[in-house]
Protein backbone atom coordinates (compact mmCIF):
# COMPACT_ATOMS: atom_id res chain seq x y z
CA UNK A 1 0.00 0.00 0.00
CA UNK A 2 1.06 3.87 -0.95
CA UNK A 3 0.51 6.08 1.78
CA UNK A 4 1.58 10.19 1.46
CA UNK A 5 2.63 11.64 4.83
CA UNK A 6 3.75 14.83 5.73
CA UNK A 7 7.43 15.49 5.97
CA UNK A 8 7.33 17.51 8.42
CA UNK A 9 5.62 15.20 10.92
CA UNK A 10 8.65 12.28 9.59
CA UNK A 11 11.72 11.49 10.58
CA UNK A 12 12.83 12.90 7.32
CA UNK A 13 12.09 16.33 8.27
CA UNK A 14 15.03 18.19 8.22
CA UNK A 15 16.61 15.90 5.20
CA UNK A 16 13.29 16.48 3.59
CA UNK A 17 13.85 20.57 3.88
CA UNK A 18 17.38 20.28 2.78
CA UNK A 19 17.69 18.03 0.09
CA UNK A 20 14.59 17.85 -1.86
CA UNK A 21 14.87 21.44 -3.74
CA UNK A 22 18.64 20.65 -4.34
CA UNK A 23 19.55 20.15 -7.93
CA UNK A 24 21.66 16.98 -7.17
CA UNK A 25 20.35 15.26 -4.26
CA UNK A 26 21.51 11.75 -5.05
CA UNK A 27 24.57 10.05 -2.67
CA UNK A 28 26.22 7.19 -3.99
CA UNK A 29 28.16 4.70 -1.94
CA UNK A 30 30.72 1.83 -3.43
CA UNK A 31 31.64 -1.13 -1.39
CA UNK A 32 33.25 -4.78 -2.12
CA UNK A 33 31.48 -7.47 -1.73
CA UNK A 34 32.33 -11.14 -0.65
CA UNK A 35 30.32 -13.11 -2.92
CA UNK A 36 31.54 -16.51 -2.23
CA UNK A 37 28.41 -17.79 -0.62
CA UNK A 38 26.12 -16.86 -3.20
CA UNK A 39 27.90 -18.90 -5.78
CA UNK A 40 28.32 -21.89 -3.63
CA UNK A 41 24.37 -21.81 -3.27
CA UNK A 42 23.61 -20.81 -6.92
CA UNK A 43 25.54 -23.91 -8.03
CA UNK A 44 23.70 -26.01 -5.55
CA UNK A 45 20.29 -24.73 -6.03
CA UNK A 46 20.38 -23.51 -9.71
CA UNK A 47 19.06 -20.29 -8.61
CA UNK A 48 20.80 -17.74 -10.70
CA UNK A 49 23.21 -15.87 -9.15
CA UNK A 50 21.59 -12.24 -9.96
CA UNK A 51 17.97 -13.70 -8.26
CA UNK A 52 19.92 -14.67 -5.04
CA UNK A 53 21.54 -10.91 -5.08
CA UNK A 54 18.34 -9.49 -5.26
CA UNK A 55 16.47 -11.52 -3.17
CA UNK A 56 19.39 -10.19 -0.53
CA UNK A 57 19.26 -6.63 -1.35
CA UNK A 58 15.46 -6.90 -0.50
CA UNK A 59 15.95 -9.07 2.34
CA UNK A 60 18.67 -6.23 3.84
CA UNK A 61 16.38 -3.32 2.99
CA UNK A 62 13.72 -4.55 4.87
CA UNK A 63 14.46 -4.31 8.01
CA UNK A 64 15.40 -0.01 7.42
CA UNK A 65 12.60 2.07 7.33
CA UNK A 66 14.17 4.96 5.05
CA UNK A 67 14.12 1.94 2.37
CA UNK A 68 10.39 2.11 2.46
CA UNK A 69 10.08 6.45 2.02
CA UNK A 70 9.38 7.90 -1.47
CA UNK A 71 10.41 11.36 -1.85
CA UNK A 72 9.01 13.93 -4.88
CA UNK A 73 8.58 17.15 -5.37
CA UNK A 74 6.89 18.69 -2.52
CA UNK A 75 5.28 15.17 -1.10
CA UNK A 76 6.90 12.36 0.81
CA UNK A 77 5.49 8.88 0.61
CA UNK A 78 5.53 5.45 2.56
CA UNK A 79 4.99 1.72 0.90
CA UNK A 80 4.40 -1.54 3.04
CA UNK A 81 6.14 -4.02 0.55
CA UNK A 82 9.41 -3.84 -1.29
CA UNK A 83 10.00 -4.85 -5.03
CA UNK A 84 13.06 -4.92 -7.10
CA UNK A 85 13.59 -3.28 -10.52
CA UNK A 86 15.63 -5.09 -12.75
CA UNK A 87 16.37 -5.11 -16.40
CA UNK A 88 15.95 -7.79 -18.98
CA UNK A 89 17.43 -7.70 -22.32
CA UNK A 90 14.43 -8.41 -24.76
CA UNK A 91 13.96 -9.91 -28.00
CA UNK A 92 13.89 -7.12 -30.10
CA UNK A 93 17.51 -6.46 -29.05
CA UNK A 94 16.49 -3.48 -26.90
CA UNK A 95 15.17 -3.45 -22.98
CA UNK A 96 12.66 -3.77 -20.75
CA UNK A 97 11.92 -2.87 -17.50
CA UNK A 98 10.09 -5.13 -14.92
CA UNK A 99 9.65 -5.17 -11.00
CA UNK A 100 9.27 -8.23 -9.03
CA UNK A 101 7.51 -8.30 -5.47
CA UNK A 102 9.98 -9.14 -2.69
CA UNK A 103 8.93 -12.24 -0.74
CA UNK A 104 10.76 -13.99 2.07
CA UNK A 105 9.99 -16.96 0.38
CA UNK A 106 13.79 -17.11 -1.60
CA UNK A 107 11.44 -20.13 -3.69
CA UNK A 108 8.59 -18.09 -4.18
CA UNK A 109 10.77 -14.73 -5.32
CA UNK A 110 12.71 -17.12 -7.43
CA UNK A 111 9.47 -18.26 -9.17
CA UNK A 112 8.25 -15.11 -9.57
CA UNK A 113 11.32 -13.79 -10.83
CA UNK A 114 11.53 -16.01 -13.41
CA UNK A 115 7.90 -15.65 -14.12
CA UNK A 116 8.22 -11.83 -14.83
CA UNK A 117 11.60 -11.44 -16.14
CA UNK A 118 10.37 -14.29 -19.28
CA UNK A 119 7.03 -12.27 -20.08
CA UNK A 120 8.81 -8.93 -19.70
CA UNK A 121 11.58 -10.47 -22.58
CA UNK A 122 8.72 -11.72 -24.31
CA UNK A 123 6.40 -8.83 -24.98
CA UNK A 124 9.20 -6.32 -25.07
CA UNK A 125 6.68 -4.13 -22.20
CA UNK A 126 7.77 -3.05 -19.05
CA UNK A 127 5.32 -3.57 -15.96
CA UNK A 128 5.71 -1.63 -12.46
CA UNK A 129 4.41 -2.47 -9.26
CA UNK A 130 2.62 0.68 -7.76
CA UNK A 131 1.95 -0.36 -4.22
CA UNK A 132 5.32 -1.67 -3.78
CA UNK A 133 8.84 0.80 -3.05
CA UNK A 134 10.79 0.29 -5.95
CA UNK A 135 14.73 -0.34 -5.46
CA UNK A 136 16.16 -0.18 -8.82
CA UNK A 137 19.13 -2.55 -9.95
CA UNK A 138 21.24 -3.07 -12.86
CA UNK A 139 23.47 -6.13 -13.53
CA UNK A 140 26.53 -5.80 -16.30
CA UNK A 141 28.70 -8.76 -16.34
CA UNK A 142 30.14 -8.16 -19.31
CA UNK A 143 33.25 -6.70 -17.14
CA UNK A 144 34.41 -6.00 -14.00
CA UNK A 145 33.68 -2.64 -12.55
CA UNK A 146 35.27 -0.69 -9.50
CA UNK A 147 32.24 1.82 -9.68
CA UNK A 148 28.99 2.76 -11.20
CA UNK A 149 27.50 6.48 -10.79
CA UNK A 150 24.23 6.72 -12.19
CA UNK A 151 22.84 10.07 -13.75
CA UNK A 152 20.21 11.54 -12.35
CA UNK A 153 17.28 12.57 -14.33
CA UNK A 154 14.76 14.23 -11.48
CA UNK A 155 12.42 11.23 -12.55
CA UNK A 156 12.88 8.39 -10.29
CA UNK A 157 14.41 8.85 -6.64
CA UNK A 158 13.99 5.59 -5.81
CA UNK A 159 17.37 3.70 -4.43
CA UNK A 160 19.40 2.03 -7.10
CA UNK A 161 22.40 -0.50 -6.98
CA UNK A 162 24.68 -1.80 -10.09
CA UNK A 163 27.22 -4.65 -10.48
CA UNK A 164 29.81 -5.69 -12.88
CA UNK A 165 31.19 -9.04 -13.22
CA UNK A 166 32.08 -10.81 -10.30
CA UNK A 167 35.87 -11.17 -9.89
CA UNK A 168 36.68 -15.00 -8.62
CA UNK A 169 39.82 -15.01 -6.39
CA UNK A 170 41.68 -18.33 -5.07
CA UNK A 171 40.39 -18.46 -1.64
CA UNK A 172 36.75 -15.84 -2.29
CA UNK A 173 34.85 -14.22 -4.63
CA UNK A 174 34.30 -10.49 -4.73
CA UNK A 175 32.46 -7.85 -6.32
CA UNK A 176 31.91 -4.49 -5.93
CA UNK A 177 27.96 -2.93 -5.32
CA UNK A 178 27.24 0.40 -5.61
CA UNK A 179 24.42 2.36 -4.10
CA UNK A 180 22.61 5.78 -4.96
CA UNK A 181 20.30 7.51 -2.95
CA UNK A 182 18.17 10.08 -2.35
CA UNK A 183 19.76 12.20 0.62
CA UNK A 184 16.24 13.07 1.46
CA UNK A 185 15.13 9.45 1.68
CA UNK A 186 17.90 8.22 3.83
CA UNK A 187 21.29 9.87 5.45
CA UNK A 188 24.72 7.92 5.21
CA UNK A 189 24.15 6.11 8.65
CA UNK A 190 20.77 4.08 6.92
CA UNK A 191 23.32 3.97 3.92
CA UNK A 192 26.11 2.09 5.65
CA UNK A 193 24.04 0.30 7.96
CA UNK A 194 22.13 -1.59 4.59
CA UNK A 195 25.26 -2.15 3.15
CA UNK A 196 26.58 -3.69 6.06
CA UNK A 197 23.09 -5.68 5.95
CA UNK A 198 23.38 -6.95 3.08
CA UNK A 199 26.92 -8.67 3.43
CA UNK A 200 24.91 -10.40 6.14
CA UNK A 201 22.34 -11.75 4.44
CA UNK A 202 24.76 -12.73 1.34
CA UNK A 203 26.90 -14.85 4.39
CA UNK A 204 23.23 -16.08 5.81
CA UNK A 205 22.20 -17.38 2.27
């Protein structure tokens, strides 16, 4: 469920008055990941590696409020469920854009991951979720990257993390996640405490 609330009443207040008018209100964040685990359980399972990522991202999000805040222009606005964003190449050649409810259920997000990633490919349309918070992703393992900074266009404020290729070591498995946010969303503290949360639940997989 969408629900608008007053800023000033939030815990965003002060964010809310500070960041919102600025012209470049987005924060992005870069840190390495050990990735080990989720290999080791995408070659057991067959879950793909990219569905187990996002399943975690989710998974760490939801226990930080901020995740579940919405600010626009002038209104701020709270959600009750979490979905991920991601992108699937189509087959006309171009891409689509689909979101997929988060479920604790790493089965029942996998199926439903599948489910809307295939149609989305399919019918070259993009779908959205509107009750659900958005966190946007983007996956490019066609090379390794240290860093992605994404450009901000004033039209979605919603979080966002991107990936490279994962870079296999002898002993682990890295790869580097970065995050952008909207400073009047969240301050560096929910920042670095998700990131930190999400390491977790990659080990906890």
């Amino acid at each position: 469920m969408k629900q608008e609330i007053s800023p000033q009443e939030s815990c965003r207040a002060e964010a809310f008055s500070m960041w919102m008018s600025s012209p470049m209100p987005m924060v992005t964040l870069t840190k390495t990941f050990d990735v080990s685990r989720l290999r080791k359980v995408s070659r057991k399972t067959g879950i793909k590696f990219t569905v187990l990522l996002c399943w975690c991202i989710c998974k760490a999000a939801s226990s930080i409020e901020e995740f579940f805040l919405l600010p626009v222009p002038g209104h701020l606005y709270r959600f009750d469920k979490l979905a991920v964003n991601v992108i699937v190449l189509n087959e006309k050649g171009g891409i689509t854009l689909c979101d997929v409810p988060y479920s604790e259920d790493i089965k029942q997000f996998n199926t439903d991951y599948l489910d809307v990633t295939r149609l989305a490919a399919k019918t070259c349309q993009s779908s959205s979720l509107e009750d659900s918070m958005i966190i946007g992703t983007s996956a490019l393992p066609h090379t390794e990257l240290d860093a992605i900074v994404n450009q901000y266009s004033a039209r979605w404020n919603n979080p966002f993390l991107a990936w490279g290729r994962y870079r296999k070591g002898l002993f682990k498995t890295t790869l580097p996640i970065s995050l952008q946010f909207h400073h009047a969303q969240m301050d560096g503290m929910q920042a670095c405490r998700f990131l930190n949360n999400l390491q977790n639940e990659i080990n906890m997989t």
